[in-house]
PDB file of N, CA and C in Angstrom:
ATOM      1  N   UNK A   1     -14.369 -33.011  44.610  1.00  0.00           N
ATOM      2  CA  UNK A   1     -14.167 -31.852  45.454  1.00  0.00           C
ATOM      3  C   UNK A   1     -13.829 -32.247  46.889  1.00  0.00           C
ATOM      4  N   UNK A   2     -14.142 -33.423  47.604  1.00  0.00           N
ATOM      5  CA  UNK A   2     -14.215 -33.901  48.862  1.00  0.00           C
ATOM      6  C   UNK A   2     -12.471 -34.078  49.041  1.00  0.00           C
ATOM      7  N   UNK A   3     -11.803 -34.666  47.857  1.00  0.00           N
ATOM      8  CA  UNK A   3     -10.514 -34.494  48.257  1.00  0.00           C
ATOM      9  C   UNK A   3      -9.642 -32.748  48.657  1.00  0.00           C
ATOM     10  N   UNK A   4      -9.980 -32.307  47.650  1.00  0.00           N
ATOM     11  CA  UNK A   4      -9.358 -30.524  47.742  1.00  0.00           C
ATOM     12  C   UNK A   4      -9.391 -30.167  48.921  1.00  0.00           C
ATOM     13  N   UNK A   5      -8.222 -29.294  49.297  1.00  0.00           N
ATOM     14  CA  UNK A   5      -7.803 -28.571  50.726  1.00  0.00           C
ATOM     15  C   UNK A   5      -8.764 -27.779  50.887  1.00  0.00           C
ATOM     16  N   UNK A   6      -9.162 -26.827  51.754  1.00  0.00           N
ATOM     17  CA  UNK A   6     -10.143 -26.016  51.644  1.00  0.00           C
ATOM     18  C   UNK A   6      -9.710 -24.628  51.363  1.00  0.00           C
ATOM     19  N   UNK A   7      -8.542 -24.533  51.279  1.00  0.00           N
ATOM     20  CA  UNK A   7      -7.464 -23.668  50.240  1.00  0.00           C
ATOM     21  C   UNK A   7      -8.522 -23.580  49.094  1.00  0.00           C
ATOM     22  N   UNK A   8      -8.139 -24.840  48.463  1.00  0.00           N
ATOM     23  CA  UNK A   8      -8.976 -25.018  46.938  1.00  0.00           C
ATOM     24  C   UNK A   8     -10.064 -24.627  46.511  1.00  0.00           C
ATOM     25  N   UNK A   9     -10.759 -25.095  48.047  1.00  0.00           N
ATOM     26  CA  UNK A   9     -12.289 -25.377  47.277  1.00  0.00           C
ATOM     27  C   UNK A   9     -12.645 -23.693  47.489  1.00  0.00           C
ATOM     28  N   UNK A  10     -12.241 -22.982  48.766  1.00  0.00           N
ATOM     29  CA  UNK A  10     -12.326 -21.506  48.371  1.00  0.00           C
ATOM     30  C   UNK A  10     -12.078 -20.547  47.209  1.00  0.00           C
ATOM     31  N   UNK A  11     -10.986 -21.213  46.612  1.00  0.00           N
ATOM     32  CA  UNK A  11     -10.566 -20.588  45.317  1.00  0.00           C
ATOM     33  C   UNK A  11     -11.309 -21.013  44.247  1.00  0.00           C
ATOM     34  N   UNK A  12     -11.789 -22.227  43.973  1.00  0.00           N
ATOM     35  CA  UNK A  12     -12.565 -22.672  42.966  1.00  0.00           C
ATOM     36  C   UNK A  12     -14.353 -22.056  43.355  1.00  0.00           C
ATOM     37  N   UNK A  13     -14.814 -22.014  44.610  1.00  0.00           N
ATOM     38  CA  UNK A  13     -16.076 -21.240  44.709  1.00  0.00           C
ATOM     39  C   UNK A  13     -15.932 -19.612  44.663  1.00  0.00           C
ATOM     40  N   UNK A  14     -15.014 -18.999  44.680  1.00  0.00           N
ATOM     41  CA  UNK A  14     -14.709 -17.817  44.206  1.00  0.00           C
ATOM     42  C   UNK A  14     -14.633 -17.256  42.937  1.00  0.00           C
ATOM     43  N   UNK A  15     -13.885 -18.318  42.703  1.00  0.00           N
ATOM     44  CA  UNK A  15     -14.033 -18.471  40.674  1.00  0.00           C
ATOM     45  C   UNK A  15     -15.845 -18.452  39.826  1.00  0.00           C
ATOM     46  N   UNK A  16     -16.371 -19.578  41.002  1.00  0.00           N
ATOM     47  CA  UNK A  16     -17.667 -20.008  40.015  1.00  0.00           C
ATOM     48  C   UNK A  16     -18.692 -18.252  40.324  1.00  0.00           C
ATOM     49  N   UNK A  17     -18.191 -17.642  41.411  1.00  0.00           N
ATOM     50  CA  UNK A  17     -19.224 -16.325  41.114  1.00  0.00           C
ATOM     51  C   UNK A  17     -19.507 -15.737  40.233  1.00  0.00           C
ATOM     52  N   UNK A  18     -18.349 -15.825  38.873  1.00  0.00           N
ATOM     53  CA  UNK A  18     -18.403 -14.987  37.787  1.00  0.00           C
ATOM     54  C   UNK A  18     -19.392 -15.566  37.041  1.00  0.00           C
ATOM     55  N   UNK A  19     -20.042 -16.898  37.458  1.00  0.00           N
ATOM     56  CA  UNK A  19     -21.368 -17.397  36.381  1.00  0.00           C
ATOM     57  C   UNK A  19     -22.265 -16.324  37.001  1.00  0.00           C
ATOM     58  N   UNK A  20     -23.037 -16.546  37.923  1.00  0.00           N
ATOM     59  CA  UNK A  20     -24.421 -15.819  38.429  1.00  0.00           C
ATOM     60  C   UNK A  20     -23.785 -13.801  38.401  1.00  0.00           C
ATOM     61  N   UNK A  21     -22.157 -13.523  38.475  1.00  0.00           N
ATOM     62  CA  UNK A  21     -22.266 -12.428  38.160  1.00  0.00           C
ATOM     63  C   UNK A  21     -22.098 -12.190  36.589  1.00  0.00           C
ATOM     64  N   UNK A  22     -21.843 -13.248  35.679  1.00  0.00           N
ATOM     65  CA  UNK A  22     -22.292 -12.077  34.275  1.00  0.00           C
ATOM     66  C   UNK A  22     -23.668 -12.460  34.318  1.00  0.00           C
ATOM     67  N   UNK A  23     -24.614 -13.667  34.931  1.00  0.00           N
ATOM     68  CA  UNK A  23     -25.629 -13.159  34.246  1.00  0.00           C
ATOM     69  C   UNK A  23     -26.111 -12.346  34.549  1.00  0.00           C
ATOM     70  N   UNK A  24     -26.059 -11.624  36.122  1.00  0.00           N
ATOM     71  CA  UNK A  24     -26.490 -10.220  36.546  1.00  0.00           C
ATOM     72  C   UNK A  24     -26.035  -9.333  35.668  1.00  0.00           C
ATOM     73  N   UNK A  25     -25.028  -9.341  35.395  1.00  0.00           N
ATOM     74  CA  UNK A  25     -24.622  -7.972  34.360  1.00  0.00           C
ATOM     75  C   UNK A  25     -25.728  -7.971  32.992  1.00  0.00           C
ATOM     76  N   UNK A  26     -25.591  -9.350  32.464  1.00  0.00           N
ATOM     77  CA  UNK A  26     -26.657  -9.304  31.367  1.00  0.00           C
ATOM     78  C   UNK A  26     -28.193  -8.753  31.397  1.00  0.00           C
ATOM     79  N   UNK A  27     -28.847  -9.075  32.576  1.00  0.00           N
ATOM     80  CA  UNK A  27     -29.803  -9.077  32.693  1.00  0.00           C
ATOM     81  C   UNK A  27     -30.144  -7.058  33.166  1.00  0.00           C
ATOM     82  N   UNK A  28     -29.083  -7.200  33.627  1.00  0.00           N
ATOM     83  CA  UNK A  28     -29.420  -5.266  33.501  1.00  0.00           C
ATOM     84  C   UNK A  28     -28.881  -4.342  32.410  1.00  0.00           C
ATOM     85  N   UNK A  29     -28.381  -5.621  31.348  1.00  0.00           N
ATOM     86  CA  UNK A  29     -27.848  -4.182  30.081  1.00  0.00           C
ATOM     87  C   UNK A  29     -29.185  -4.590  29.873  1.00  0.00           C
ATOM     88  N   UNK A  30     -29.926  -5.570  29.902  1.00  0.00           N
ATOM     89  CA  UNK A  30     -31.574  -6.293  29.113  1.00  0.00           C
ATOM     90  C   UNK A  30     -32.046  -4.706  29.672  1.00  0.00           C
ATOM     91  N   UNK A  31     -32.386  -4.745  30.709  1.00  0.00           N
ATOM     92  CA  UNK A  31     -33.215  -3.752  31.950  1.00  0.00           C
ATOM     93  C   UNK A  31     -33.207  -2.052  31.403  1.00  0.00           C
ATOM     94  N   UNK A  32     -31.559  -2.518  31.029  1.00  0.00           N
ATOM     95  CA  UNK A  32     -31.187  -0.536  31.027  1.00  0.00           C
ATOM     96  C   UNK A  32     -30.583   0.118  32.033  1.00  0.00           C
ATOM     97  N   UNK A  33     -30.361  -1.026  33.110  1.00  0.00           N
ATOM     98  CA  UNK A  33     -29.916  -0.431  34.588  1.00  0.00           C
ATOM     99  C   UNK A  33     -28.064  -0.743  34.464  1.00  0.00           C
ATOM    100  N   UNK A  34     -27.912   0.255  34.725  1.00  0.00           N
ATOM    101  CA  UNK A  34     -26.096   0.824  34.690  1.00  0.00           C
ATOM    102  C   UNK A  34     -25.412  -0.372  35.955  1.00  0.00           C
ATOM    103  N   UNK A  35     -24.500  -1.172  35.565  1.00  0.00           N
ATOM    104  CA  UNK A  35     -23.946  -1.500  36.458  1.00  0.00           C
ATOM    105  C   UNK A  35     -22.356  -2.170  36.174  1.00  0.00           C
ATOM    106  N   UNK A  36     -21.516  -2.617  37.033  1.00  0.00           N
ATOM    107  CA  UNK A  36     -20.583  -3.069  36.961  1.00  0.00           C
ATOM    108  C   UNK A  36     -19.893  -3.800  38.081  1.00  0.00           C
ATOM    109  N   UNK A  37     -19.098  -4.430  37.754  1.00  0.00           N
ATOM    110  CA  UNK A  37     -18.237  -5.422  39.053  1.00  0.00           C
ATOM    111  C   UNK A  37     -16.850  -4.961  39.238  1.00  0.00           C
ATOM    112  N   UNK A  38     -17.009  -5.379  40.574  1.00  0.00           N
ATOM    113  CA  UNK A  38     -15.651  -4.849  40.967  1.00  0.00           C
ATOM    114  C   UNK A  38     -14.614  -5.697  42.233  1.00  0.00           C
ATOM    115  N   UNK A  39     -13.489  -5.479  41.960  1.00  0.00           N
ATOM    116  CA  UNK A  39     -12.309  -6.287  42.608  1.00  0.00           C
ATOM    117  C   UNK A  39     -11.779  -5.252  43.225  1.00  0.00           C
ATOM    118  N   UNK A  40     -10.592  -5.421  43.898  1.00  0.00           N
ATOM    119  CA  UNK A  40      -9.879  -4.616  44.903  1.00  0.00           C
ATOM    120  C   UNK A  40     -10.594  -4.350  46.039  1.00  0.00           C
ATOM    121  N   UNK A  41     -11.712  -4.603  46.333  1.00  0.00           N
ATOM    122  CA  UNK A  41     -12.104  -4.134  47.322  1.00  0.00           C
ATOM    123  C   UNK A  41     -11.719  -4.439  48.632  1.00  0.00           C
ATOM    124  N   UNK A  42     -11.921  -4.121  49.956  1.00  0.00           N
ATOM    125  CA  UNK A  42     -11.366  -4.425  51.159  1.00  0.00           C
ATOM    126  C   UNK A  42     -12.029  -5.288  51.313  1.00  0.00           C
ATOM    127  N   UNK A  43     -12.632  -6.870  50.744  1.00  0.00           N
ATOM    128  CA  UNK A  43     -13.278  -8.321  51.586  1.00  0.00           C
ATOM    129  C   UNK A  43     -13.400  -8.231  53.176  1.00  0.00           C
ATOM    130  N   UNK A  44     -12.668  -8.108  53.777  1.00  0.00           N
ATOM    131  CA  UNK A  44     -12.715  -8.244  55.378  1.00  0.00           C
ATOM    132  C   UNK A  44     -13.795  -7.309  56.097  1.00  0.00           C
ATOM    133  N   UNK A  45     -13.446  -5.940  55.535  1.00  0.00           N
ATOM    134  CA  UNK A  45     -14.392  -4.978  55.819  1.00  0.00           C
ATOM    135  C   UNK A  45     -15.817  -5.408  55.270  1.00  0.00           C
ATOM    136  N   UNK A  46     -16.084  -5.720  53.832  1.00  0.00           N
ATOM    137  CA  UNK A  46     -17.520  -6.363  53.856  1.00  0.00           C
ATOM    138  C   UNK A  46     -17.984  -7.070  54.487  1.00  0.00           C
ATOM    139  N   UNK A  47     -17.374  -8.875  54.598  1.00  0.00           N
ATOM    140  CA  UNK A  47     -17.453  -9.594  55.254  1.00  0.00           C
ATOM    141  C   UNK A  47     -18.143  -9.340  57.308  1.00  0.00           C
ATOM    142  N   UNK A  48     -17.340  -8.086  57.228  1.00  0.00           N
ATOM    143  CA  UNK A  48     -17.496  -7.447  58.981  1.00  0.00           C
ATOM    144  C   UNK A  48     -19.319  -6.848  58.693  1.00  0.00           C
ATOM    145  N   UNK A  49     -19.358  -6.552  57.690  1.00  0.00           N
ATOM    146  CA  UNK A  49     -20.317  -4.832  57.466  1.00  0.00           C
ATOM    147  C   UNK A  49     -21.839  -6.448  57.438  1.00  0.00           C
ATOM    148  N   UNK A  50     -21.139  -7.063  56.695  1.00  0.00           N
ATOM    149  CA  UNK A  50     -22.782  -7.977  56.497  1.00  0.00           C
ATOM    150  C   UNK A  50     -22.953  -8.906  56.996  1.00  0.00           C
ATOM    151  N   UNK A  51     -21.988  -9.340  58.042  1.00  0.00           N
ATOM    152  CA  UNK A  51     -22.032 -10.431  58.712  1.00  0.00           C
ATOM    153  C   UNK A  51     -21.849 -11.726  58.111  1.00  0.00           C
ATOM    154  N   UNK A  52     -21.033 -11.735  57.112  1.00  0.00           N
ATOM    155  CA  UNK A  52     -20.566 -12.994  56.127  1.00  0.00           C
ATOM    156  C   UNK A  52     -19.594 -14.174  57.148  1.00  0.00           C
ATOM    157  N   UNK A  53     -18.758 -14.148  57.851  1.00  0.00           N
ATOM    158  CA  UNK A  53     -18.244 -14.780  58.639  1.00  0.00           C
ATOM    159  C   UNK A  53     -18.933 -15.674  59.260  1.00  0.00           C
ATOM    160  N   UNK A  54     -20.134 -15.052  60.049  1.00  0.00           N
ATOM    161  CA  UNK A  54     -20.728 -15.555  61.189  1.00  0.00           C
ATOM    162  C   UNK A  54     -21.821 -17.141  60.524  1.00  0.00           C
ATOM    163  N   UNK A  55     -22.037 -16.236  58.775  1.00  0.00           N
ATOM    164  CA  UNK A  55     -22.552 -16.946  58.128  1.00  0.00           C
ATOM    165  C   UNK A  55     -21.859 -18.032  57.181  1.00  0.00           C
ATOM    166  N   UNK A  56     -20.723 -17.973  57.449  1.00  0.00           N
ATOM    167  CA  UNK A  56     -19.858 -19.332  56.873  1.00  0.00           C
ATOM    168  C   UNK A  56     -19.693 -18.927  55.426  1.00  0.00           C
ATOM    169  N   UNK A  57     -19.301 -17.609  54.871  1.00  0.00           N
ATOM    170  CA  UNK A  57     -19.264 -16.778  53.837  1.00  0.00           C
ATOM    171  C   UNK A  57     -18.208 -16.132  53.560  1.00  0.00           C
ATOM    172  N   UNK A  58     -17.854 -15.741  52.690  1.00  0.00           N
ATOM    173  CA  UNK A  58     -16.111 -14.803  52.026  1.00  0.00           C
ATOM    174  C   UNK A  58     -16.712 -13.997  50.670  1.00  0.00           C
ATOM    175  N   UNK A  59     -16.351 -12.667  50.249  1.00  0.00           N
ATOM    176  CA  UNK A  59     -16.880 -12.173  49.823  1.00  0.00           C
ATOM    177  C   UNK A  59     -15.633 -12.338  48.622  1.00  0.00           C
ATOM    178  N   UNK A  60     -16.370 -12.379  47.349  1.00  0.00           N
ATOM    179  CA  UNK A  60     -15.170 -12.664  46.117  1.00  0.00           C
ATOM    180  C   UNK A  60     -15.071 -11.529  45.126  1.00  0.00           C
ATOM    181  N   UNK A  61     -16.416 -10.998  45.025  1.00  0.00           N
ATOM    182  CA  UNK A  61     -16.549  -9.999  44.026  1.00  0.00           C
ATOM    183  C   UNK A  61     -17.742  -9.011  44.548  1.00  0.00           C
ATOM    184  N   UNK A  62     -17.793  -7.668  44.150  1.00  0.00           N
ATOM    185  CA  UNK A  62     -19.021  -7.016  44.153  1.00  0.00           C
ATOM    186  C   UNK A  62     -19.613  -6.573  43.025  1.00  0.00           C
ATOM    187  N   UNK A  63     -21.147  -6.084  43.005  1.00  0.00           N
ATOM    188  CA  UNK A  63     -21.863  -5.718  42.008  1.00  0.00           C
ATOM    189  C   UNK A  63     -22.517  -4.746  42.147  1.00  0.00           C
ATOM    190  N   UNK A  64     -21.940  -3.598  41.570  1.00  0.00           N
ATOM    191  CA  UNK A  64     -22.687  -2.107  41.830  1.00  0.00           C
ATOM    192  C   UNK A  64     -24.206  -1.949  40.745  1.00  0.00           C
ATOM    193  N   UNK A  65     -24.982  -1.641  41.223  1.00  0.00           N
ATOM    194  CA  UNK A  65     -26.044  -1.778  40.545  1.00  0.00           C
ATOM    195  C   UNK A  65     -27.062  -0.429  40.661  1.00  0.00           C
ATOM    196  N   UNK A  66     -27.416   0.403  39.713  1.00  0.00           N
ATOM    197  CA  UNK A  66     -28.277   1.228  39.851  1.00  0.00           C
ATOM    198  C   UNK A  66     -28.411   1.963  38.493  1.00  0.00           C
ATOM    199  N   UNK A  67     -28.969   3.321  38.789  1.00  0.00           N
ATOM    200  CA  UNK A  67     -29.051   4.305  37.423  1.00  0.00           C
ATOM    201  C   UNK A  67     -27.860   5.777  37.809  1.00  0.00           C
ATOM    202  N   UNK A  68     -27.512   6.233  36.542  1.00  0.00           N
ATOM    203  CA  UNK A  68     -26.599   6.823  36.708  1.00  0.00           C
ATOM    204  C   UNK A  68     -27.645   8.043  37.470  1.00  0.00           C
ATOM    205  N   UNK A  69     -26.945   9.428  37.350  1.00  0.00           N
ATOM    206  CA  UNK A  69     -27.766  10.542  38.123  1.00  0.00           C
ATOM    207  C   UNK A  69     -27.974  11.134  36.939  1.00  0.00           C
ATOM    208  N   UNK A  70     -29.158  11.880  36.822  1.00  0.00           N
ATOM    209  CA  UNK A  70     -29.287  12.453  35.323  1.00  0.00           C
ATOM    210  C   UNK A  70     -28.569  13.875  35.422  1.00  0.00           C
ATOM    211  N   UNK A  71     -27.794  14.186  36.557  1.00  0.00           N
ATOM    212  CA  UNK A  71     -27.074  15.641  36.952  1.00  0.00           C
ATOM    213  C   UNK A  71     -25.356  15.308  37.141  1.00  0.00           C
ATOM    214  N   UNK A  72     -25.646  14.084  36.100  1.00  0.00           N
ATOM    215  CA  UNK A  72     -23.983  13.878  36.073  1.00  0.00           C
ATOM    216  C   UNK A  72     -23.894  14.481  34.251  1.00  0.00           C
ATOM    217  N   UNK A  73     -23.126  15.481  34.094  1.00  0.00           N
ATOM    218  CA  UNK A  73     -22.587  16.124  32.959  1.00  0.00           C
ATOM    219  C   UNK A  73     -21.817  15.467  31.860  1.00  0.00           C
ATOM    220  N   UNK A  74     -21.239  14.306  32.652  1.00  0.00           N
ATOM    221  CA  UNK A  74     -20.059  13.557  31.547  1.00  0.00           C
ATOM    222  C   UNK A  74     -20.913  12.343  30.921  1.00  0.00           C
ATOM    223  N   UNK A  75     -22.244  12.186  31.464  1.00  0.00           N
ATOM    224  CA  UNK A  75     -22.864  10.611  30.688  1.00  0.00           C
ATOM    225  C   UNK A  75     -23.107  11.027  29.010  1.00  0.00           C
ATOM    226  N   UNK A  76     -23.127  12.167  28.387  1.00  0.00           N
ATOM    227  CA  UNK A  76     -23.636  11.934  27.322  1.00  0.00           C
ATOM    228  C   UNK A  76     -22.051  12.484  26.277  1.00  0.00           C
ATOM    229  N   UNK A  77     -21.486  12.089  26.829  1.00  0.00           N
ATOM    230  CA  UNK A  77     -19.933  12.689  25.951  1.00  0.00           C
ATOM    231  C   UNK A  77     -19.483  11.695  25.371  1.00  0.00           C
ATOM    232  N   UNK A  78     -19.079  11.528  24.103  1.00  0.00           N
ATOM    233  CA  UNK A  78     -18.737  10.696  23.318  1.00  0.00           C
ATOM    234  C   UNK A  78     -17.447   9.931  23.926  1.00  0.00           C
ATOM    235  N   UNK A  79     -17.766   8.522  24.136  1.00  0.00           N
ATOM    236  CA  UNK A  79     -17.004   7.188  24.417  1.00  0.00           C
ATOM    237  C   UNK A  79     -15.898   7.105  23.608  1.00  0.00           C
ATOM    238  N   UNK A  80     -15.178   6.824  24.363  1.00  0.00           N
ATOM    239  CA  UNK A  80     -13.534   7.110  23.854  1.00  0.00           C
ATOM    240  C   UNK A  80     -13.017   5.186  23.668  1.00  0.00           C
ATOM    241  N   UNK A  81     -12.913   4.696  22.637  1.00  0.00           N
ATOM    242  CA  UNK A  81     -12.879   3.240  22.262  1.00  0.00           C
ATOM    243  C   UNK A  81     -11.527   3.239  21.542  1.00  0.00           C
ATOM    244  N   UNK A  82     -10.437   2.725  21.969  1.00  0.00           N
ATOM    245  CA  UNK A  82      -9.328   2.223  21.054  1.00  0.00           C
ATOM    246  C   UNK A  82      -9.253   1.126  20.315  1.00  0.00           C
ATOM    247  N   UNK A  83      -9.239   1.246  19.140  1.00  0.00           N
ATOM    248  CA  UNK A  83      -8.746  -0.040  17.974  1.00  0.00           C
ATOM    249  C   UNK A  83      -8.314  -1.183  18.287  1.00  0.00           C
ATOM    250  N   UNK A  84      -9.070  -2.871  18.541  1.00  0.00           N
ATOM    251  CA  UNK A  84      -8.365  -3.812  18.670  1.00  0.00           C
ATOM    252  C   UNK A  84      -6.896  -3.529  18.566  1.00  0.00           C
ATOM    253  N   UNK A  85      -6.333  -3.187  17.579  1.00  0.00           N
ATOM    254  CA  UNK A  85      -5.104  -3.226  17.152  1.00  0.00           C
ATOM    255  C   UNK A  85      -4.030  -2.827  17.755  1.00  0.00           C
ATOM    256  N   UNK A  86      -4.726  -1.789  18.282  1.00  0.00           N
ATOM    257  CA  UNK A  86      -4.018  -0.071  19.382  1.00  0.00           C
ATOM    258  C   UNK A  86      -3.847  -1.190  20.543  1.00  0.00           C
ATOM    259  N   UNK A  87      -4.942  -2.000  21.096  1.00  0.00           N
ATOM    260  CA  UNK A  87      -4.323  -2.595  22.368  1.00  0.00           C
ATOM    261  C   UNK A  87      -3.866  -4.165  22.714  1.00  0.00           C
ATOM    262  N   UNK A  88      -4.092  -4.763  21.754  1.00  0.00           N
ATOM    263  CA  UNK A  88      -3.553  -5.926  21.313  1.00  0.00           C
ATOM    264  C   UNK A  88      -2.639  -6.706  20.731  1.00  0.00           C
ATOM    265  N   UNK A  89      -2.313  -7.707  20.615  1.00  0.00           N
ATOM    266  CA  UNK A  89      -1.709  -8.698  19.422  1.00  0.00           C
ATOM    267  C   UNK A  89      -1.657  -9.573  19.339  1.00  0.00           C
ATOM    268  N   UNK A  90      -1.758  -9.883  18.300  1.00  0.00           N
ATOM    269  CA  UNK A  90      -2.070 -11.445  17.805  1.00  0.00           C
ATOM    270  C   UNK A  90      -0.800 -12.630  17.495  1.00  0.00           C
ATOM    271  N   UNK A  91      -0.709 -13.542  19.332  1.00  0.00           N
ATOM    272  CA  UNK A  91       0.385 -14.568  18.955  1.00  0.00           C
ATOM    273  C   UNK A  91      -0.029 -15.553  18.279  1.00  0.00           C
ATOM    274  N   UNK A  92       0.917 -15.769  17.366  1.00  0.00           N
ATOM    275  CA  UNK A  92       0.293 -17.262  16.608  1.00  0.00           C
ATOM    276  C   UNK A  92       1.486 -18.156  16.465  1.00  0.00           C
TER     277      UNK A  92
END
């Protein structure tokens, strides 16, 4: 790693978040607690909001974490799942 630009090594420690974030994800389907990750977000604006900069930090991914509201109407409506088949294919 001591050789890599720091181009690199940002991109490769950005990459390794997705270990400690699936096991967060795992550990709250364990729990029961609703959550998910997310990209697109504005980085700079976090980075500003938590003081990641100052702390020698870049923000790669987020992790929304909580319980749904029990006064949300659409949680118990049947999950709409398409067929491997419907969205895939198989190169061989």
């Amino acid at each position: 790693m001591n050789d890599r630009s720091i181009e690199d090594k940002q991109v490769w420690t950005a990459k390794q978040t997705y270990i400690p974030l699936s096991n967060a994800l795992a550990v709250c389907a364990e729990l029961k607690i609703d959550s998910t990750p997310m990209e697109g977000f504005d980085a700079d604006e976090y980075e500003r909001i938590l003081g990641l900069k100052e702390k020698g930090l870049k923000a790669a991914v987020i992790l929304a974490i909580g319980y749904r509201s029990d006064e949300d109407a659409t949680q118990h409506g049947n999950k709409v799942r398409k067929s491997v088949n419907s969205i895939s294919k198989v190169v061989e």
